[in-house]
PDB file of N, CA and C in Angstrom:
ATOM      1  N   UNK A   1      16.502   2.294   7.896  1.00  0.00           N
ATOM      2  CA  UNK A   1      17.660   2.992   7.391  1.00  0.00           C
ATOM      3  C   UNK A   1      18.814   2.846   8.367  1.00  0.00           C
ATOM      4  N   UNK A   2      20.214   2.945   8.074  1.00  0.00           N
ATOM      5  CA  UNK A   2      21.190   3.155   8.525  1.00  0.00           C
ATOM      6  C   UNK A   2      21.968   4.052   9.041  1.00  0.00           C
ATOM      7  N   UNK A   3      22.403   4.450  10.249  1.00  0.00           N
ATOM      8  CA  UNK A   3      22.894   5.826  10.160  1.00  0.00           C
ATOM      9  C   UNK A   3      24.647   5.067   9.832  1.00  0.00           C
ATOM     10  N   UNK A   4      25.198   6.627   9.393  1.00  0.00           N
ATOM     11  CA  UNK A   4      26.957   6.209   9.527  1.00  0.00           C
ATOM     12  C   UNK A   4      26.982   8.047  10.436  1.00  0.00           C
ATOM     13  N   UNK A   5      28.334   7.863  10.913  1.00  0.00           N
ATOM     14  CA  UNK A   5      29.029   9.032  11.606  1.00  0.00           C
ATOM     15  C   UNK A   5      29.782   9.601  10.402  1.00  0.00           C
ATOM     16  N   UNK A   6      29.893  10.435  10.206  1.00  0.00           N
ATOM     17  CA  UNK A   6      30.755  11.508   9.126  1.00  0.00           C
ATOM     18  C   UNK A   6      31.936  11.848  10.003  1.00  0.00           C
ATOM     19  N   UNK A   7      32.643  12.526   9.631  1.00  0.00           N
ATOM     20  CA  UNK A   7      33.535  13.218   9.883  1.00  0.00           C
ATOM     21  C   UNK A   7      33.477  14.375  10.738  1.00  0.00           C
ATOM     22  N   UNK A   8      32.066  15.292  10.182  1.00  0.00           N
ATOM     23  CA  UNK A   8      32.102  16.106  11.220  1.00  0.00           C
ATOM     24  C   UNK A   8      31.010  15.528  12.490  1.00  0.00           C
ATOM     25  N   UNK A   9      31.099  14.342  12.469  1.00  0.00           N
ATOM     26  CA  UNK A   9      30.176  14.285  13.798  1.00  0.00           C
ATOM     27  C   UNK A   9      29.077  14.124  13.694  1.00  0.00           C
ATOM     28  N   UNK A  10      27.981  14.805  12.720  1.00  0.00           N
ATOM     29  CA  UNK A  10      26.620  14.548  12.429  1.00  0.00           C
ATOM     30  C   UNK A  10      26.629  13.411  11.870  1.00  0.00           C
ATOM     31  N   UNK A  11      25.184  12.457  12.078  1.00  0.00           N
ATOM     32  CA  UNK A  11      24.664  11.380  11.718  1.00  0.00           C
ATOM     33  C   UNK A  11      24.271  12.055  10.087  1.00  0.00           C
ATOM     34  N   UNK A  12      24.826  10.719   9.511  1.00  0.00           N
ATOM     35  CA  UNK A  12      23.993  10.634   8.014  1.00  0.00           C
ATOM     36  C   UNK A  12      23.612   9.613   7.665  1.00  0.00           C
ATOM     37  N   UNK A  13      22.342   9.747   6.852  1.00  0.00           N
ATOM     38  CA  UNK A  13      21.685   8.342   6.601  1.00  0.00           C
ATOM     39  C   UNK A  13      21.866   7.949   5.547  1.00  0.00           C
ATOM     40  N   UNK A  14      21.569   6.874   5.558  1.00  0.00           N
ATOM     41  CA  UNK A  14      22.192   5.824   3.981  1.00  0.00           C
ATOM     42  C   UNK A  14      20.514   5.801   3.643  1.00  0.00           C
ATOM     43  N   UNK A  15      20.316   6.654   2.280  1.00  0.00           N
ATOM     44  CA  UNK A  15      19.376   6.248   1.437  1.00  0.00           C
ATOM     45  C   UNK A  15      19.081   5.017   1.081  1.00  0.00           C
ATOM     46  N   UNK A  16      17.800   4.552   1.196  1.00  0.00           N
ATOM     47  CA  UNK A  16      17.515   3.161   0.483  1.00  0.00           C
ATOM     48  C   UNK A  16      17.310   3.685  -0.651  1.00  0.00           C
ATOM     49  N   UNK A  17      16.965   2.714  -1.404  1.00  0.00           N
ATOM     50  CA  UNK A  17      16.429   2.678  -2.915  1.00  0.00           C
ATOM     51  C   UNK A  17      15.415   3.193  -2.971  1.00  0.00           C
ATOM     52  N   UNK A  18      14.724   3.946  -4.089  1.00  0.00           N
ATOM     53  CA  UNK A  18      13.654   4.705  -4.045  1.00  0.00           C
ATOM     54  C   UNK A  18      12.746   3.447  -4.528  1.00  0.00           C
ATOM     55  N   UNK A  19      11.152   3.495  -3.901  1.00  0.00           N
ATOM     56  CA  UNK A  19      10.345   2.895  -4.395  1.00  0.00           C
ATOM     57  C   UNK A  19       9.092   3.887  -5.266  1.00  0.00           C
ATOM     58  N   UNK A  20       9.134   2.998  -6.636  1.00  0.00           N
ATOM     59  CA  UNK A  20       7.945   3.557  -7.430  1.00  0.00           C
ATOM     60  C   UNK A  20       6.378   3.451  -7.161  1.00  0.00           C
ATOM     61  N   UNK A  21       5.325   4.480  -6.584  1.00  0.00           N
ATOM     62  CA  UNK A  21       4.080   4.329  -6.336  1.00  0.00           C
ATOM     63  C   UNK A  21       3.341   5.010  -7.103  1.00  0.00           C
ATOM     64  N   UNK A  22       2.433   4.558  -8.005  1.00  0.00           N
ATOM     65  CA  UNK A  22       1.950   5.280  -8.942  1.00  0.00           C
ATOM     66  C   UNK A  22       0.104   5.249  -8.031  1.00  0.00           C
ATOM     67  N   UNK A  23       0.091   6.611  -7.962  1.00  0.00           N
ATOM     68  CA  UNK A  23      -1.233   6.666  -7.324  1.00  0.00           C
ATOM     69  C   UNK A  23      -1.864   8.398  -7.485  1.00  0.00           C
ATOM     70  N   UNK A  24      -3.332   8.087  -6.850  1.00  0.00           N
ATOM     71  CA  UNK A  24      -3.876  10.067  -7.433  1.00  0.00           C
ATOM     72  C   UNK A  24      -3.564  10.676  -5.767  1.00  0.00           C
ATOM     73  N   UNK A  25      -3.402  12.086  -6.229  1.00  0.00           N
ATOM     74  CA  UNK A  25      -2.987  12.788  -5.481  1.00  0.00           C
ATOM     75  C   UNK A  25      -3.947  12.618  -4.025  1.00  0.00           C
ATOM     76  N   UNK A  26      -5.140  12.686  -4.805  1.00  0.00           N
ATOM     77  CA  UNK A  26      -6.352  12.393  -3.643  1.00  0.00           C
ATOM     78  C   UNK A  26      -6.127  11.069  -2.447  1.00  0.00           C
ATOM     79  N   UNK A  27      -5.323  10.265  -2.873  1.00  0.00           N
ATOM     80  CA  UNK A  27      -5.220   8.594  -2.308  1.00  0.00           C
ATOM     81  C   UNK A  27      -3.593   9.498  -1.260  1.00  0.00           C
ATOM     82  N   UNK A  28      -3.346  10.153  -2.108  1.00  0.00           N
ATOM     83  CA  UNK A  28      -2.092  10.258  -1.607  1.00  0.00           C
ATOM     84  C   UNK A  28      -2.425  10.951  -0.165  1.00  0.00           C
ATOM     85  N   UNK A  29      -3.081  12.249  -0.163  1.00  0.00           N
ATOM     86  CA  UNK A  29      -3.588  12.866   0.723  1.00  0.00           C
ATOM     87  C   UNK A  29      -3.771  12.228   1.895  1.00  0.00           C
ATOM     88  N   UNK A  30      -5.287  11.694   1.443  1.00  0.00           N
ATOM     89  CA  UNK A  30      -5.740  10.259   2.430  1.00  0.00           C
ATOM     90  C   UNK A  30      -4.981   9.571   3.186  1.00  0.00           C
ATOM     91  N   UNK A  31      -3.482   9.313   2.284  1.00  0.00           N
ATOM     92  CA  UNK A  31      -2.775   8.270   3.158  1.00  0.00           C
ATOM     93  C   UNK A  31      -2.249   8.788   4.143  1.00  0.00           C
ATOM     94  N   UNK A  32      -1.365  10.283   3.829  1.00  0.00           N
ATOM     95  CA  UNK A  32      -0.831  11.104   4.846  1.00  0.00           C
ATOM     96  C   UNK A  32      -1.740  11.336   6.339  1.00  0.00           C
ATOM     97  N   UNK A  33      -3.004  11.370   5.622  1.00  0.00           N
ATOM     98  CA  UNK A  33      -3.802  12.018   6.860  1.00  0.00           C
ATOM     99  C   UNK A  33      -4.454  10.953   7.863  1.00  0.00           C
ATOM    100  N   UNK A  34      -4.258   9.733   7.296  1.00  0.00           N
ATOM    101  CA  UNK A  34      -4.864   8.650   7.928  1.00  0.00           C
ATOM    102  C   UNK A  34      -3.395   8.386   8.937  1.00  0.00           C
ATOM    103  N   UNK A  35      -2.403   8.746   8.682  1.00  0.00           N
ATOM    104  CA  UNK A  35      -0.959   8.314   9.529  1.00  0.00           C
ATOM    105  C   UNK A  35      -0.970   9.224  10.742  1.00  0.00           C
ATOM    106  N   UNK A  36      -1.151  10.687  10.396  1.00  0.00           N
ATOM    107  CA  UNK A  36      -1.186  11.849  11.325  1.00  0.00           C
ATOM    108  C   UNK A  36      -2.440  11.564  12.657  1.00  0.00           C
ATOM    109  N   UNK A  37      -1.900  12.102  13.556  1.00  0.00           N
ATOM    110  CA  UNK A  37      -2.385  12.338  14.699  1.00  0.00           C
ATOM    111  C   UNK A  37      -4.228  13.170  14.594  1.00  0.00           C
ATOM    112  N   UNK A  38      -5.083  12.981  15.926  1.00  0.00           N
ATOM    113  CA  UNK A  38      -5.947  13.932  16.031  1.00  0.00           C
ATOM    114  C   UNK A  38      -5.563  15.441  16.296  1.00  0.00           C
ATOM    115  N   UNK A  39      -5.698  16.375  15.658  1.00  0.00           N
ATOM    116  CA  UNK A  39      -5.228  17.783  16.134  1.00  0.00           C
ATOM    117  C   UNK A  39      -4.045  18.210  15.446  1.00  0.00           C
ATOM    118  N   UNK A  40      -3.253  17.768  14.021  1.00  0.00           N
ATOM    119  CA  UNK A  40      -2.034  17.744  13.283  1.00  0.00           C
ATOM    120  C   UNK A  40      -2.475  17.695  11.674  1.00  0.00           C
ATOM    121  N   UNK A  41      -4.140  17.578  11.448  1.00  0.00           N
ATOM    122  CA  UNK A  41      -4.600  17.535  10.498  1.00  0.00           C
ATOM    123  C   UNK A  41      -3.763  18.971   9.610  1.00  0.00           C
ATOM    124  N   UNK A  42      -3.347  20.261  10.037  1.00  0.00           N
ATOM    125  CA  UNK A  42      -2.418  20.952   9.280  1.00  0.00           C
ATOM    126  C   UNK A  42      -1.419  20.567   8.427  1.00  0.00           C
ATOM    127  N   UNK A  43      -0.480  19.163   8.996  1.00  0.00           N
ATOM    128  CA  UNK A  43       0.290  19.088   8.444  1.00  0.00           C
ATOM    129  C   UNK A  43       0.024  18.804   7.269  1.00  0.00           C
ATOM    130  N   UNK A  44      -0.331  18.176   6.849  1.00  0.00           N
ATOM    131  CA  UNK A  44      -0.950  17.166   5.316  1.00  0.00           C
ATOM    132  C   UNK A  44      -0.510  18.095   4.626  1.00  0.00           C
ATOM    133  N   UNK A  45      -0.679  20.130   4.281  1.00  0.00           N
ATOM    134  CA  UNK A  45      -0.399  20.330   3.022  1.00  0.00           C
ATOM    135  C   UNK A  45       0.966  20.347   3.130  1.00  0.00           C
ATOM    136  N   UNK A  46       1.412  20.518   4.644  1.00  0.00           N
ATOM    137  CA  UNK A  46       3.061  20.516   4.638  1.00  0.00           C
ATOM    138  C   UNK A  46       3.982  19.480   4.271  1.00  0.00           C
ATOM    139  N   UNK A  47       3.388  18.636   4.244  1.00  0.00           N
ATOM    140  CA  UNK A  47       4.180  17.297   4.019  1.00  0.00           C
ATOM    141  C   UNK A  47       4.266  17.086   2.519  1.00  0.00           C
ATOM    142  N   UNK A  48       3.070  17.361   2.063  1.00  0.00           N
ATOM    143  CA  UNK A  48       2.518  16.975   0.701  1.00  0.00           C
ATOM    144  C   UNK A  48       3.403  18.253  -0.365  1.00  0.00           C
ATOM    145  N   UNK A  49       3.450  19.344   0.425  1.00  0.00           N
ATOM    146  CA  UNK A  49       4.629  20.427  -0.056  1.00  0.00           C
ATOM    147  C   UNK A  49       5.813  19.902  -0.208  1.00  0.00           C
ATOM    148  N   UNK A  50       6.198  19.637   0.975  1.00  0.00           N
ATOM    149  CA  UNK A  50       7.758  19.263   0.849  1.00  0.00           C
ATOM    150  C   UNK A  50       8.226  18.116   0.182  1.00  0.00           C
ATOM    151  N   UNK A  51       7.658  17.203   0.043  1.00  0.00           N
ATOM    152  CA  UNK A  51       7.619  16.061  -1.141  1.00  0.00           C
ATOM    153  C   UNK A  51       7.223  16.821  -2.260  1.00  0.00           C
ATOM    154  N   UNK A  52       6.840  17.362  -2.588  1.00  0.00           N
ATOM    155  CA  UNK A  52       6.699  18.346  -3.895  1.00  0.00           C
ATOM    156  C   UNK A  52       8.289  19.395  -4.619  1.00  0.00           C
ATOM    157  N   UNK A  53       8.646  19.618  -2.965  1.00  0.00           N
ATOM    158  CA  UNK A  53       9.915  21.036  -3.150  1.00  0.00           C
ATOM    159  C   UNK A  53      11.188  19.730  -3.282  1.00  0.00           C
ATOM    160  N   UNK A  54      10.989  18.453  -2.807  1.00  0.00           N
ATOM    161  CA  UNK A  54      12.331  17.672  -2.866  1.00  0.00           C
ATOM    162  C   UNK A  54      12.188  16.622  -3.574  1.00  0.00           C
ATOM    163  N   UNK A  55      11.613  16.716  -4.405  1.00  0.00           N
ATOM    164  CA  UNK A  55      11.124  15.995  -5.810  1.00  0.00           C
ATOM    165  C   UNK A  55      10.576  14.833  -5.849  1.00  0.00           C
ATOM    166  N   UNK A  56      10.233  14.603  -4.271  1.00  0.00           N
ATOM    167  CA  UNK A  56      10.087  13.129  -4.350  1.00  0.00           C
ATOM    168  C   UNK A  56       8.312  12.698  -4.979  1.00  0.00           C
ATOM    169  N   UNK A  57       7.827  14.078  -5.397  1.00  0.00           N
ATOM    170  CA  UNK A  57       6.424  13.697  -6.335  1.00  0.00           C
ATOM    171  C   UNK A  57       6.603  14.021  -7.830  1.00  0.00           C
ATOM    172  N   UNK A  58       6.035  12.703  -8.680  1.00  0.00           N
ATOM    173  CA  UNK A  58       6.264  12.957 -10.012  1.00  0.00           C
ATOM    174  C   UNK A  58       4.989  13.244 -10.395  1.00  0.00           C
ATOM    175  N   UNK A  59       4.544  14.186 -11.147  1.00  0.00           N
ATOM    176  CA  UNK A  59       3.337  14.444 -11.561  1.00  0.00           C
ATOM    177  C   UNK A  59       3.211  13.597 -13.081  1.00  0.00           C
ATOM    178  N   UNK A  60       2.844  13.106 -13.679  1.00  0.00           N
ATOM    179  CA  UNK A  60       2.795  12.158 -14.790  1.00  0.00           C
ATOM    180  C   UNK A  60       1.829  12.551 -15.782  1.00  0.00           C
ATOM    181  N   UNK A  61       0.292  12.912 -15.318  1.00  0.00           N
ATOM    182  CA  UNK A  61      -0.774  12.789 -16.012  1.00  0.00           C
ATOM    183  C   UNK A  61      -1.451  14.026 -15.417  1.00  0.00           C
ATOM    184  N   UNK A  62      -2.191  14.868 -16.279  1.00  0.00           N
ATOM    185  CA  UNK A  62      -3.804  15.393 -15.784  1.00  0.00           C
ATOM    186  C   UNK A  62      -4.225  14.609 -16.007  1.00  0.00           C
ATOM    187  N   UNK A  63      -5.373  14.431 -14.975  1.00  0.00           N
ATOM    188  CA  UNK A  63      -6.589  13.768 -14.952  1.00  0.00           C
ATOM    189  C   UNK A  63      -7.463  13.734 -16.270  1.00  0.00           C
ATOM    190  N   UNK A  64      -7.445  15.515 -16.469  1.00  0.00           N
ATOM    191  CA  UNK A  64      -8.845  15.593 -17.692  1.00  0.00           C
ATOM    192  C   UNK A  64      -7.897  15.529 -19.056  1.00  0.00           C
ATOM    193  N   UNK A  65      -6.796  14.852 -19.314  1.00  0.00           N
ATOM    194  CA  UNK A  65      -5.932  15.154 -20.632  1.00  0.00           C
ATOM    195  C   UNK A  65      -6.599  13.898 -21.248  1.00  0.00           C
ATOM    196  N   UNK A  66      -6.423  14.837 -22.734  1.00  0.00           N
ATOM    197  CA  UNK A  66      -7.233  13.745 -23.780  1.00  0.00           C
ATOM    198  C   UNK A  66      -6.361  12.864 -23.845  1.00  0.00           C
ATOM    199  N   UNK A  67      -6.686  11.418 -24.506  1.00  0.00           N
ATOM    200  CA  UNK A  67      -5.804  10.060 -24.800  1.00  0.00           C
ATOM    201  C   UNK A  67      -5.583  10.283 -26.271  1.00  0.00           C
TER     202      UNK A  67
END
């Protein structure tokens, strides 16, 4: 990513393009927790929250929904 200077002084970043990952929540987990540190295993629901509160998770499907 890019930073630019604003006006007031704080750094802002230039969004890339969003990329589409279609995957189960469970894989998703996994991935977070395989990145994190020994002893930070907490974070995972925090992360997995806040991608939840800033929309960046689309929920698409239940699992058990009929076809």
């Amino acid at each position: 990513m890019k930073r630019r200077r604003g006006s007031s002084g704080h750094s802002q970043w230039i969004s890339r393009p969003r990329i589409r990952i279609r995957t189960t929540m469970f894989d998703l987990i996994k991935a977070i927790d395989d990145e994190i540190k020994t002893g930070e295993e907490v974070l995972v629901p925090l992360v997995v929250l806040h991608m939840m509160k800033t929309g960046l998770l689309k929920f698409i499907d239940h699992p058990n929904a009929q076809k």
